[in-house]
C-alpha atoms as a PDB file:
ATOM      1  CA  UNK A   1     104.763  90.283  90.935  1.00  0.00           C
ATOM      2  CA  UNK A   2     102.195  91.182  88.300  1.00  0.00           C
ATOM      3  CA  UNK A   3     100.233  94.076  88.780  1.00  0.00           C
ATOM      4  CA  UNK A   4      96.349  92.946  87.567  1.00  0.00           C
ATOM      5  CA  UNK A   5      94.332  96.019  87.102  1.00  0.00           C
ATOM      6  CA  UNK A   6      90.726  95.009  87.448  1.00  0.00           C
ATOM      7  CA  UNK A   7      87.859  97.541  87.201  1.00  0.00           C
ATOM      8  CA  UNK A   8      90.501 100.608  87.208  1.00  0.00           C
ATOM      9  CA  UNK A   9      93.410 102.007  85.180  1.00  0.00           C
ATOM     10  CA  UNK A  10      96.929 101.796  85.206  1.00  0.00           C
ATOM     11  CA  UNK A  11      97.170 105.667  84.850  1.00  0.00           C
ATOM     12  CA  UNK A  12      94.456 105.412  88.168  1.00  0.00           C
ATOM     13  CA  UNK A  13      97.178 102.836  89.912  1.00  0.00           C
ATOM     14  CA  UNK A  14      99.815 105.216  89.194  1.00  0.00           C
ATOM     15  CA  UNK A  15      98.247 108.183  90.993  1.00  0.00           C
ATOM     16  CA  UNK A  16      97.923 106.002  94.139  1.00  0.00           C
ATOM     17  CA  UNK A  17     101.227 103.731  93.059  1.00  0.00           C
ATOM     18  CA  UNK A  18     104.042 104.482  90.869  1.00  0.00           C
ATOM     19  CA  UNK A  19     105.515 101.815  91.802  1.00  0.00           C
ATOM     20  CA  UNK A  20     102.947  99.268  91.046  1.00  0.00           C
ATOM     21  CA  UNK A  21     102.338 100.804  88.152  1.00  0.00           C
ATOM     22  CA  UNK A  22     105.550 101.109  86.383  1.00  0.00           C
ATOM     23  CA  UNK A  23     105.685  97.741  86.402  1.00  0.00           C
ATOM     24  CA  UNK A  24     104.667  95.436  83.457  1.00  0.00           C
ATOM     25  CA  UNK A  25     100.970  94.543  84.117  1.00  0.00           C
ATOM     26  CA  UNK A  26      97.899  93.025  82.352  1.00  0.00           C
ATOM     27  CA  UNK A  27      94.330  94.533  82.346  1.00  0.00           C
ATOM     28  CA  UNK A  28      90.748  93.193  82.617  1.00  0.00           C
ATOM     29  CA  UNK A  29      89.901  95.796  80.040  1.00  0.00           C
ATOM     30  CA  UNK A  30      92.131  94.127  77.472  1.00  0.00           C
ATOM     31  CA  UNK A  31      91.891  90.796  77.761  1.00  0.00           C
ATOM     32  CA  UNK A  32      89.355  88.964  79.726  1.00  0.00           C
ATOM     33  CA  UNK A  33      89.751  87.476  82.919  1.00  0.00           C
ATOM     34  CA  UNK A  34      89.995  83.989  81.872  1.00  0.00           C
ATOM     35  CA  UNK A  35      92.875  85.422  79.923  1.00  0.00           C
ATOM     36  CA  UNK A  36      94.542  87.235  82.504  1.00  0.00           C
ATOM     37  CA  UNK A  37      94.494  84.220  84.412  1.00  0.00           C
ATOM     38  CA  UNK A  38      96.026  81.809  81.953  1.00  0.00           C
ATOM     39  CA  UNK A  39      98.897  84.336  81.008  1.00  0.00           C
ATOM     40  CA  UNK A  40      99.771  84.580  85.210  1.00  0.00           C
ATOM     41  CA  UNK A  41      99.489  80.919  85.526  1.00  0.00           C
ATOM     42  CA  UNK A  42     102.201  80.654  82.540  1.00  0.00           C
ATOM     43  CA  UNK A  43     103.995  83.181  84.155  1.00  0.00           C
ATOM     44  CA  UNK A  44     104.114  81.494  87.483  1.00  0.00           C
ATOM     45  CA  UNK A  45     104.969  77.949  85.673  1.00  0.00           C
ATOM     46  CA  UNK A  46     107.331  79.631  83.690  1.00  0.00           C
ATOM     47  CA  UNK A  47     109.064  80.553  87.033  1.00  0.00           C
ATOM     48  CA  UNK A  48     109.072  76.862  88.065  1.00  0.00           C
ATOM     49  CA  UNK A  49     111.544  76.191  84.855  1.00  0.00           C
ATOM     50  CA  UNK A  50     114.548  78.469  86.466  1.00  0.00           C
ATOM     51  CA  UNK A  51     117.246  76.291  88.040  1.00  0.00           C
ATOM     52  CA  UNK A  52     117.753  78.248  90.802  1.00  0.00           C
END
């Protein structure tokens, strides 16, 4: 799983979620959402590479 933030904080997430939050994430308000979306995709082919 990897927590997006989108139009709030991490510190915000982490009032409602700790556990969502202490998580490694990626935010709209660093990188832009075309971004955020090609690093998860990588992520998620990246995942496809593990012999399981």
């Amino acid at each position: 799983m990897i927590p997006v933030a989108h139009g709030t904080t991490f510190e915000a997430l982490r009032k409602v979620s700790p556990l969502l939050a202490s998580r490694s994430g990626l935010s709209t308000a660093d990188s832009s959402l075309a971004e955020v979306a090609a690093k998860v995709a990588a992520a998620a082919a990246a995942l496809g590479d593990i012999d399981t």
